[in-house]
Protein backbone atom coordinates (compact mmCIF):
# COMPACT_ATOMS: atom_id res chain seq x y z
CA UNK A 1 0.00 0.00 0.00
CA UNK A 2 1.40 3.23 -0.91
CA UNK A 3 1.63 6.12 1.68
CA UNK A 4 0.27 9.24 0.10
CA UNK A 5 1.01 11.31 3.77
CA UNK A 6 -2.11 11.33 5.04
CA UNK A 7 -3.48 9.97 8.11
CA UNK A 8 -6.69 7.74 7.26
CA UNK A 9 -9.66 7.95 9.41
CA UNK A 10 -13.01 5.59 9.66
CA UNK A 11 -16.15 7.73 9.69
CA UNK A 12 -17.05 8.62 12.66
CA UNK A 13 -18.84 6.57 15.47
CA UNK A 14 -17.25 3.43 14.18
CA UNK A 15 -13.88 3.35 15.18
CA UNK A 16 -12.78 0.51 16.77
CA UNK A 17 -9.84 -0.61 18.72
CA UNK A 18 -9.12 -4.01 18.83
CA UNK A 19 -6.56 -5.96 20.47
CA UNK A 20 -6.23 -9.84 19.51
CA UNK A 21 -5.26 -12.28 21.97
CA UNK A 22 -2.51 -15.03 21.09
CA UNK A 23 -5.09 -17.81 21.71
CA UNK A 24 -6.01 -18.10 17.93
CA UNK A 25 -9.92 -17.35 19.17
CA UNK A 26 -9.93 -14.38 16.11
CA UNK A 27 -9.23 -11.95 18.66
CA UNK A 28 -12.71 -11.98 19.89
CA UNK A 29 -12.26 -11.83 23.14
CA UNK A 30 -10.38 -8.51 23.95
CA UNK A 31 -12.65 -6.15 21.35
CA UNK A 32 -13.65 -2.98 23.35
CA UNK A 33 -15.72 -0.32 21.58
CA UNK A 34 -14.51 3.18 22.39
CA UNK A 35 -17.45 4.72 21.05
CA UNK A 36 -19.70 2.51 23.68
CA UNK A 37 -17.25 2.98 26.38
CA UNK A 38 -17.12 7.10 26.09
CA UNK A 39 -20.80 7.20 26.05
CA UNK A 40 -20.81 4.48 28.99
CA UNK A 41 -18.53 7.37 30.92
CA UNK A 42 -20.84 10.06 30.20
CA UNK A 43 -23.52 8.51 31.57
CA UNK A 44 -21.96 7.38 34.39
CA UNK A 45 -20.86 11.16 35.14
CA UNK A 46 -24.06 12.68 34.30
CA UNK A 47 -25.29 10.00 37.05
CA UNK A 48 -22.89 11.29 39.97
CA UNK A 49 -24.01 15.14 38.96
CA UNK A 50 -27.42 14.69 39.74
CA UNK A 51 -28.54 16.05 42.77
CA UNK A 52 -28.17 14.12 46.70
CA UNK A 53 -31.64 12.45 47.94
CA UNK A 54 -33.58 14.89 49.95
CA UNK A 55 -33.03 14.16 53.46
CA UNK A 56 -36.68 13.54 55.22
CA UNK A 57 -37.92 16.44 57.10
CA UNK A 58 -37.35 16.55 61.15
CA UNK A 59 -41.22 15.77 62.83
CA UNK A 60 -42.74 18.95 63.65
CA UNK A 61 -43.39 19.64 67.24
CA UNK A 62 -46.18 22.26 67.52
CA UNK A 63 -46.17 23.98 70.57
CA UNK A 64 -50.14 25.86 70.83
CA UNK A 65 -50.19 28.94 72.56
CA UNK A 66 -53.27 31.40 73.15
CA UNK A 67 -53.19 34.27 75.21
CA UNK A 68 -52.70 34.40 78.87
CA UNK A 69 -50.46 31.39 78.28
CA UNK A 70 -48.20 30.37 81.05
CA UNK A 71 -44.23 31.02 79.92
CA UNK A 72 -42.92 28.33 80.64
CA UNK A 73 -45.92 25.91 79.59
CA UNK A 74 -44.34 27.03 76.26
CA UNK A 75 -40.57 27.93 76.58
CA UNK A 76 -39.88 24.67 78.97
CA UNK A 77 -41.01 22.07 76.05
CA UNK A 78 -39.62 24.55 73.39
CA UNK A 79 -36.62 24.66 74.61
CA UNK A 80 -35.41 20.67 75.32
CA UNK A 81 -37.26 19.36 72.06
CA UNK A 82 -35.36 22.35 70.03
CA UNK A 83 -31.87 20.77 72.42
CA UNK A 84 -33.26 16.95 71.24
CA UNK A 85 -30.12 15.55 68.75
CA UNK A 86 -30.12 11.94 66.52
CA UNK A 87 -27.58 9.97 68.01
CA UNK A 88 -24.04 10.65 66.11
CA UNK A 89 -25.84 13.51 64.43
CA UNK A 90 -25.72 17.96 64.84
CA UNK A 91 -28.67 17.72 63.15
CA UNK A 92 -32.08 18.90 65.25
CA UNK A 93 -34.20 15.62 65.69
CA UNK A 94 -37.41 17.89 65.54
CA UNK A 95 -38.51 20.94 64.18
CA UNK A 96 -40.09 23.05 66.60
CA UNK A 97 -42.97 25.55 66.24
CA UNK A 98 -44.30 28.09 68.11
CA UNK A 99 -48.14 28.57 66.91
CA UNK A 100 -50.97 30.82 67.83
CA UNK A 101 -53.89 31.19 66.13
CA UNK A 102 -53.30 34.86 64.36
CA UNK A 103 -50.32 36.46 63.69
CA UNK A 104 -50.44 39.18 66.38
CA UNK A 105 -48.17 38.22 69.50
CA UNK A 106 -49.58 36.32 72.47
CA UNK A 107 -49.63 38.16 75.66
CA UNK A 108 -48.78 35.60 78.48
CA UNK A 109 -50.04 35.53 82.08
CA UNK A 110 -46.14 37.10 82.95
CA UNK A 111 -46.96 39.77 80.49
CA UNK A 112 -44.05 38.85 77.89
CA UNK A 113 -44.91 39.07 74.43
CA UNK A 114 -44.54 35.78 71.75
CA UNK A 115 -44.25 36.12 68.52
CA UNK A 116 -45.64 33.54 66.46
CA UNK A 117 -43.51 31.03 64.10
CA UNK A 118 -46.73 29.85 62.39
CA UNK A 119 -50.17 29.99 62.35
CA UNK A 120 -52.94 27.58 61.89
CA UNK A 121 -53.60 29.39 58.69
CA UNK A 122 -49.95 28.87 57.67
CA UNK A 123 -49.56 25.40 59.50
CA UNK A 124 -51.72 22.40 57.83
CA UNK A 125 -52.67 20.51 61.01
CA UNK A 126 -52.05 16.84 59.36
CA UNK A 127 -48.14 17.86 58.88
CA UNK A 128 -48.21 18.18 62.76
CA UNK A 129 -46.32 14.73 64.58
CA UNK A 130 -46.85 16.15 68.41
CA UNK A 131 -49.29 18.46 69.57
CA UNK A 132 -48.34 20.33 72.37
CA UNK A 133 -51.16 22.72 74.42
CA UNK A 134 -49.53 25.00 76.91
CA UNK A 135 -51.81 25.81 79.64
CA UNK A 136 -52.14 28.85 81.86
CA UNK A 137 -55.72 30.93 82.51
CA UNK A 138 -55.96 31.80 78.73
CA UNK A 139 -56.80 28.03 77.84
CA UNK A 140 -58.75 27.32 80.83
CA UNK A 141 -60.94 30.12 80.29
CA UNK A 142 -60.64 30.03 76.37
CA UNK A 143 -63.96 29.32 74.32
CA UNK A 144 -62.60 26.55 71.51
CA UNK A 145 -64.55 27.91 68.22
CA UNK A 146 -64.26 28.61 65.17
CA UNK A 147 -60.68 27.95 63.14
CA UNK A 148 -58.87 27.80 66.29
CA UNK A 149 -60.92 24.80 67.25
CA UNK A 150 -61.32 22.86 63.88
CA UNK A 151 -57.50 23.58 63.66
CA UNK A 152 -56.69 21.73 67.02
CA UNK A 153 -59.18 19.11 66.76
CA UNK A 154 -57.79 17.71 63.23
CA UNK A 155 -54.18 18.12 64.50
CA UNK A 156 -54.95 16.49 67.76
CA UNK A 157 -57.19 13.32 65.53
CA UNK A 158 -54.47 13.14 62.80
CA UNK A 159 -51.47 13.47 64.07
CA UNK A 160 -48.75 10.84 66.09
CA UNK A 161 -49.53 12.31 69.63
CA UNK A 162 -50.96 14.85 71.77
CA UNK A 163 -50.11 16.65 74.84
CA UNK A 164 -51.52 19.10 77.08
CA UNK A 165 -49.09 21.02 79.51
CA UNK A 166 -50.91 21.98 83.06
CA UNK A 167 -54.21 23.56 82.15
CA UNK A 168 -53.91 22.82 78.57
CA UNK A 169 -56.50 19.50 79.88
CA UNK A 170 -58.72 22.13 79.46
CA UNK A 171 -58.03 23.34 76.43
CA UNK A 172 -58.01 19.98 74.97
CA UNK A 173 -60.81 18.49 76.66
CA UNK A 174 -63.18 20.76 74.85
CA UNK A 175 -62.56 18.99 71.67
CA UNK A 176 -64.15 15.74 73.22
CA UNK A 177 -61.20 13.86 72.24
CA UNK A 178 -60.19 13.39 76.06
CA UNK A 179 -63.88 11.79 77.08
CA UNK A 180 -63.12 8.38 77.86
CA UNK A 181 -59.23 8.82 79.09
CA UNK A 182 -57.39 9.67 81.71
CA UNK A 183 -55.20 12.70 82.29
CA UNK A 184 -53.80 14.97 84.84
CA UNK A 185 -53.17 18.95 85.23
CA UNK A 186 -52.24 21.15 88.14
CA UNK A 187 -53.06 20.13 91.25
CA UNK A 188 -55.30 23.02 91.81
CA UNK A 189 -57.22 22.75 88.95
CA UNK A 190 -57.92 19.19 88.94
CA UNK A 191 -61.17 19.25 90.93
CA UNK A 192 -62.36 21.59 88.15
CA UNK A 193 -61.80 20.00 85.33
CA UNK A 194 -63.38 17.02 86.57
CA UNK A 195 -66.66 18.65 86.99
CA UNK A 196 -66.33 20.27 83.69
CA UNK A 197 -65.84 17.31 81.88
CA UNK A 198 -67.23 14.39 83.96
CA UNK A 199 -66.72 11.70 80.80
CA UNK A 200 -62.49 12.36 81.63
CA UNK A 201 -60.43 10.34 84.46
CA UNK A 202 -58.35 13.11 86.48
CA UNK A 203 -55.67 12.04 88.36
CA UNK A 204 -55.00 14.66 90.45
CA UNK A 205 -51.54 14.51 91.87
CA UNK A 206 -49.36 12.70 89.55
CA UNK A 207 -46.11 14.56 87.41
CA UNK A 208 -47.62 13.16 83.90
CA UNK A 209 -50.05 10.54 82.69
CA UNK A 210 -49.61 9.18 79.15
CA UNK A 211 -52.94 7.57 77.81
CA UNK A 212 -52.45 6.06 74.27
CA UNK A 213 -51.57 9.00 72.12
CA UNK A 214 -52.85 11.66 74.97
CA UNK A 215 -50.28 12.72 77.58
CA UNK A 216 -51.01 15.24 79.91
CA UNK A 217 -48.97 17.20 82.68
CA UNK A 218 -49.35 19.11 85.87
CA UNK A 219 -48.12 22.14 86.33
CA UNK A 220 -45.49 24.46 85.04
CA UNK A 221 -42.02 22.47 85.37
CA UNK A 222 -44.10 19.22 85.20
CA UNK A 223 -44.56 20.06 81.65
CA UNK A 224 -40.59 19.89 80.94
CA UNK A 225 -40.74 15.77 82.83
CA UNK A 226 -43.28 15.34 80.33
CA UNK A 227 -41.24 16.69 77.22
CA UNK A 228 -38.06 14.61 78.22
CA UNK A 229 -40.43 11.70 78.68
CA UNK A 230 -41.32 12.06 74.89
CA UNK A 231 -37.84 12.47 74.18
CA UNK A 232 -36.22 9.32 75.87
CA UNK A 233 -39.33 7.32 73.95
CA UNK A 234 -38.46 8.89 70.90
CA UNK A 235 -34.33 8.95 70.91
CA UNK A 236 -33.42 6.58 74.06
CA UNK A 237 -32.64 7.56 77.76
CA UNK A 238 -29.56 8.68 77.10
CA UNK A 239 -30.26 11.29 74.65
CA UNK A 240 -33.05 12.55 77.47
CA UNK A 241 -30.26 12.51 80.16
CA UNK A 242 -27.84 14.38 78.54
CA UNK A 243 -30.72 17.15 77.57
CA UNK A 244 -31.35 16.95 81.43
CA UNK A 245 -27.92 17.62 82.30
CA UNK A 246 -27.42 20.03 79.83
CA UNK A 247 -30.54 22.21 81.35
CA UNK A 248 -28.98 21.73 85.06
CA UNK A 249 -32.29 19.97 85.31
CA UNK A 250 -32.92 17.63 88.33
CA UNK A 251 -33.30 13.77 86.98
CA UNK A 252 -36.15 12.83 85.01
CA UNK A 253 -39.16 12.34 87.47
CA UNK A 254 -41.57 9.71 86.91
CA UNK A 255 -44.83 9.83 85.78
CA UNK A 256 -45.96 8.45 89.36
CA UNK A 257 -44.75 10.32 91.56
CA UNK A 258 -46.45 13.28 93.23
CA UNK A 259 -46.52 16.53 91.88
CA UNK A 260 -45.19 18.44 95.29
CA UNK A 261 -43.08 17.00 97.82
CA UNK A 262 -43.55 16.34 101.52
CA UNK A 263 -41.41 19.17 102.33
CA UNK A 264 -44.09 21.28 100.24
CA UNK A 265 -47.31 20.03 101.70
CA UNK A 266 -45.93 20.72 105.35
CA UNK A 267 -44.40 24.12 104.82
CA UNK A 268 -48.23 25.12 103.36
CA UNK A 269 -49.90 24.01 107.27
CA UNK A 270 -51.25 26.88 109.00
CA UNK A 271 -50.63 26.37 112.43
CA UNK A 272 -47.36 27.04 113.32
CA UNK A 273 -46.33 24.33 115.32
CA UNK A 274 -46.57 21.77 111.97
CA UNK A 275 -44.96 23.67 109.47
CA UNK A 276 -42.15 24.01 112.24
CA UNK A 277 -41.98 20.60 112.85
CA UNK A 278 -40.42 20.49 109.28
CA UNK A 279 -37.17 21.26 110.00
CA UNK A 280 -36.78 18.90 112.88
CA UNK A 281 -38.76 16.37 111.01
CA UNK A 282 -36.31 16.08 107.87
CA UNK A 283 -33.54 16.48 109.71
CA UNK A 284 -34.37 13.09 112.04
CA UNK A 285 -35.34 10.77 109.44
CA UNK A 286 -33.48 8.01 110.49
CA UNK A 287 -35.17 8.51 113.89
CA UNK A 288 -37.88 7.16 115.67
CA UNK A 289 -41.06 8.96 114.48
CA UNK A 290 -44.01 7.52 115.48
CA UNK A 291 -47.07 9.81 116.09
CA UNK A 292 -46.70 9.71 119.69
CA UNK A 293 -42.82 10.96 119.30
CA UNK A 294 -44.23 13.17 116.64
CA UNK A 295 -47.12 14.67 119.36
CA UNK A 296 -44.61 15.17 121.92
CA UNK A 297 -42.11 17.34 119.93
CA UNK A 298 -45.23 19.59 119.08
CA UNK A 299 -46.61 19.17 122.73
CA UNK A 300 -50.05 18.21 121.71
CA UNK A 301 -51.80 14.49 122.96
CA UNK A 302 -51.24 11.99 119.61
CA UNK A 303 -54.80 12.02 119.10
CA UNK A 304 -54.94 15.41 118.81
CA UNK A 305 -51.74 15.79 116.90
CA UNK A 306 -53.15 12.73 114.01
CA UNK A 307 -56.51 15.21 113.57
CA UNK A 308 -55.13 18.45 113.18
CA UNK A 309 -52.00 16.93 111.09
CA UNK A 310 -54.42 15.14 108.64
CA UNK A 311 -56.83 18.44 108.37
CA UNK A 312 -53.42 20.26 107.29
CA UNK A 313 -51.64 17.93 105.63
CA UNK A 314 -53.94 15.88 103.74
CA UNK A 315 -52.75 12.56 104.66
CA UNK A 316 -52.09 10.81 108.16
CA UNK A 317 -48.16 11.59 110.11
CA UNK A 318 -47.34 7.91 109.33
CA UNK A 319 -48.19 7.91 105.01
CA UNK A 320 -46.36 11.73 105.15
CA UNK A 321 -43.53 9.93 106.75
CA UNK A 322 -43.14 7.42 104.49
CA UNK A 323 -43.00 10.00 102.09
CA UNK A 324 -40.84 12.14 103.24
CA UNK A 325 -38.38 9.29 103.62
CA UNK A 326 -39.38 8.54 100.07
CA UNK A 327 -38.48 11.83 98.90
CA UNK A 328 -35.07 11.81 100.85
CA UNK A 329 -33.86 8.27 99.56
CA UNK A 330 -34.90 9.18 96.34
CA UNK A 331 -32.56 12.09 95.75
CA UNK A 332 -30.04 10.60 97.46
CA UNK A 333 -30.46 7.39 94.98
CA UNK A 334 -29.95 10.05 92.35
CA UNK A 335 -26.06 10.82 92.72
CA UNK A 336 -23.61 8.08 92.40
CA UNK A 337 -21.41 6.45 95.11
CA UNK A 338 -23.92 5.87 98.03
CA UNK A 339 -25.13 2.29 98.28
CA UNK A 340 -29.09 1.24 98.37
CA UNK A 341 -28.22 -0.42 101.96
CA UNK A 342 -26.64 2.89 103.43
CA UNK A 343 -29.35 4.77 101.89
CA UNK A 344 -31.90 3.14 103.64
CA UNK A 345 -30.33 3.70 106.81
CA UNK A 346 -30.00 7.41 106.50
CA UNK A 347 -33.65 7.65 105.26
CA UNK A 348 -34.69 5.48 108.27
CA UNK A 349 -36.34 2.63 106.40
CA UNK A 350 -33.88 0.54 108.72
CA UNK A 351 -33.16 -2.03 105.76
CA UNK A 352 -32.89 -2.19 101.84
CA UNK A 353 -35.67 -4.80 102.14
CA UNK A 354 -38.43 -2.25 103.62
CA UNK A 355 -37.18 0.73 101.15
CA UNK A 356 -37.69 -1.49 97.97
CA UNK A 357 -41.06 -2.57 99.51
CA UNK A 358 -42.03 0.85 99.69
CA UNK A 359 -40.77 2.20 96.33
CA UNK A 360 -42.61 -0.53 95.07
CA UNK A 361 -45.98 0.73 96.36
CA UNK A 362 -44.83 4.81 95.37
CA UNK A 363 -43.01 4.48 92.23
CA UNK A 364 -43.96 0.86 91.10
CA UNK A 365 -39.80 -0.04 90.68
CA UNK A 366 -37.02 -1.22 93.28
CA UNK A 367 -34.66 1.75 94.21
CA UNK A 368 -32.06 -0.41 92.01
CA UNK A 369 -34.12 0.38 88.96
CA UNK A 370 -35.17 3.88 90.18
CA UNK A 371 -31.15 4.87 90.29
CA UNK A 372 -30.73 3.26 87.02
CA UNK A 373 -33.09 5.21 85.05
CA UNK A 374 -32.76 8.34 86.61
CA UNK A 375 -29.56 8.59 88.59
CA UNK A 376 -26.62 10.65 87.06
CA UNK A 377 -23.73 8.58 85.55
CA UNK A 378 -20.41 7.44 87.89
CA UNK A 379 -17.60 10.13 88.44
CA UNK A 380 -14.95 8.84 85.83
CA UNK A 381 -12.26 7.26 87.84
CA UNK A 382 -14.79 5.94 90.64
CA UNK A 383 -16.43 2.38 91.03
CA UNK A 384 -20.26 2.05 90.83
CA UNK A 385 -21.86 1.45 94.17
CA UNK A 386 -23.37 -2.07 94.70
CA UNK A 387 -27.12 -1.61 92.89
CA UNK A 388 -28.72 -4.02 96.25
């Protein structure tokens, strides 16, 4: 063949490279099309340029305020599911809104002003995964009508769960979607909304009741047990208990327990002599305190002493012990390095055996389970105490 100079080229889109093998197969094996190949690589790079999945949208938390709204019905739930994080992730597990039912602020009962983050014009109530009613004298007195009341009564039928904070029951109850269940709500109140809405259980002195998808609170701070509650169901204890520490909160407090402590119920007695007795009282736990020692210290007969104690107090000097005792071994199960044996004997329950029969009956758990879901962590360096 003669060589005129120029290079020779196939049209175009059927070049071929082909490199034969030595195995006398024709050279079959080994034939790679360029053409096929090239467009092979520019659809594999068009692939990698199109854009990441979406990453699925954080549940929404809507936090219902109206006005006359207590603060920290709203800012105490606001603020720990806003701190909630996905394990090994920055990322907010929730996203939390603050919504009213217009766009003017909401005046609370402390006379701050919220503005609103959406409202249930903006907010479609199905896109709403937890419900949470603040309460406060606005919703207990507040007439549910209109769009403020077809708003919360879809949101609180549609969506994953509902809560009401204090007197949010209130609130909520008027929807109807409470008859039949039982719920809680500041101790104050409770006698009221009973006879309000007779067709819904009140428990009157507990932290937080969860009822299927309705939970419900007492008062205030109770509201903030209830939101780390939802939070340790939703992300694990741990996730709750770092929020907890976080907020230089107290450990988690069970849904059982009562919503104001022995030291509390005495400190309220009007005569004198009782709510002095407190001092002595808490400070002699691991003493003999019978009703007759009890009497003596106040200088009234026992009999005398059991009346006008009960009348105060609401309960008889042996059940307040108990729980005062209760209360004591409690906090000190909270913090690490005490064991459940000394702590009964500085609570004077005497034994481990008669403190875990009496958690039993208050909390429904042993004080070994009590300090493992809500007592802080070991000091690093230091050996757990012996559970007992």
């Amino acid at each position: 063949m003669k060589f005129d100079g120029r290079r020779r080229h196939p049209p175009y889109g059927k070049a071929k490279r082909v490199f034969r093998s030595a195995n006398g197969d024709g050279g079959k094996r080994g034939v790679f099309d360029i053409a096929a190949i090239v467009a092979g690589a520019q659809a594999s790079v068009m692939l990698d340029r199109s854009p990441p999945p979406i990453a699925p949208s954080p549940p929404c938390v809507a936090i219902l305020a109206v006005p006359g709204c207590q603060l920290l019905d709203v800012t105490g739930p606001y603020e720990l599911f806003a701190s909630a994080r996905r394990p090994g992730s920055t990322v907010r597990a929730y996203r939390v809104l603050l919504v009213t039912a217009t766009a003017a602020p909401v005046i609370t009962e402390a006379g701050l002003n919220l503005e609103s983050q959406a409202t249930i014009a903006d907010l479609t109530p199905t896109s709403v995964d937890t419900l949470v009613v603040a309460g406060g004298p606005g919703p207990r007195q507040a007439h549910l009508a209109g769009p403020l009341g077809d708003w919360m009564t879809i949101a609180a039928q549609t969506c994953r769960r509902v809560a009401a904070v204090c007197t949010g029951a209130f609130l909520l109850a008027r929807t109807g979607l409470l008859d039949g269940r039982t719920v809680t709500t500041h101790w104050q109140h409770a006698d009221t909304l009973a006879a309000d809405h007779p067709a819904v259980a009140v428990e009157p002195d507990r932290i937080y009741v969860e009822d299927g998808r309705f939970w419900s609170s007492a008062g205030v701070t109770a509201g903030m047990d209830l939101s780390l509650a939802m939070i340790a169901r939703d992300l694990g204890r741990d996730e709750a208990l770092r929020i907890a520490r976080s907020k230089v909160m107290a450990m988690q407090r069970s849904g059982g327990q009562r919503q104001y402590s022995a030291e509390l119920a005495l400190q309220s007695a009007a005569d004198s002599r009782l709510a002095e007795l407190q001092a002595w009282l808490f400070d002699h736990l691991d003493g003999r305190l019978s009703v007759e020692d009890l009497a003596a210290r106040v200088g009234m007969s026992p009999r005398t002493f059991a009346r006008r104690f009960r009348e105060a107090v609401g309960e008889t000097p042996a059940a307040f012990v108990e729980r005062a005792r209760l209360d004591a071994a409690r906090r000190r199960l909270e913090h690490p390095g005490v064991g459940v044996e000394r702590v009964a004997l500085e609570t004077g329950f005497t034994n481990a055996e008669r403190m875990r029969r009496s958690f039993q009956r208050a909390f429904g758990i042993s004080p070994a389970e009590y300090r493992r879901q809500f007592g802080a962590p070991p000091v690093a360096g230091t050996s757990p105490t012996c559970p007992s």
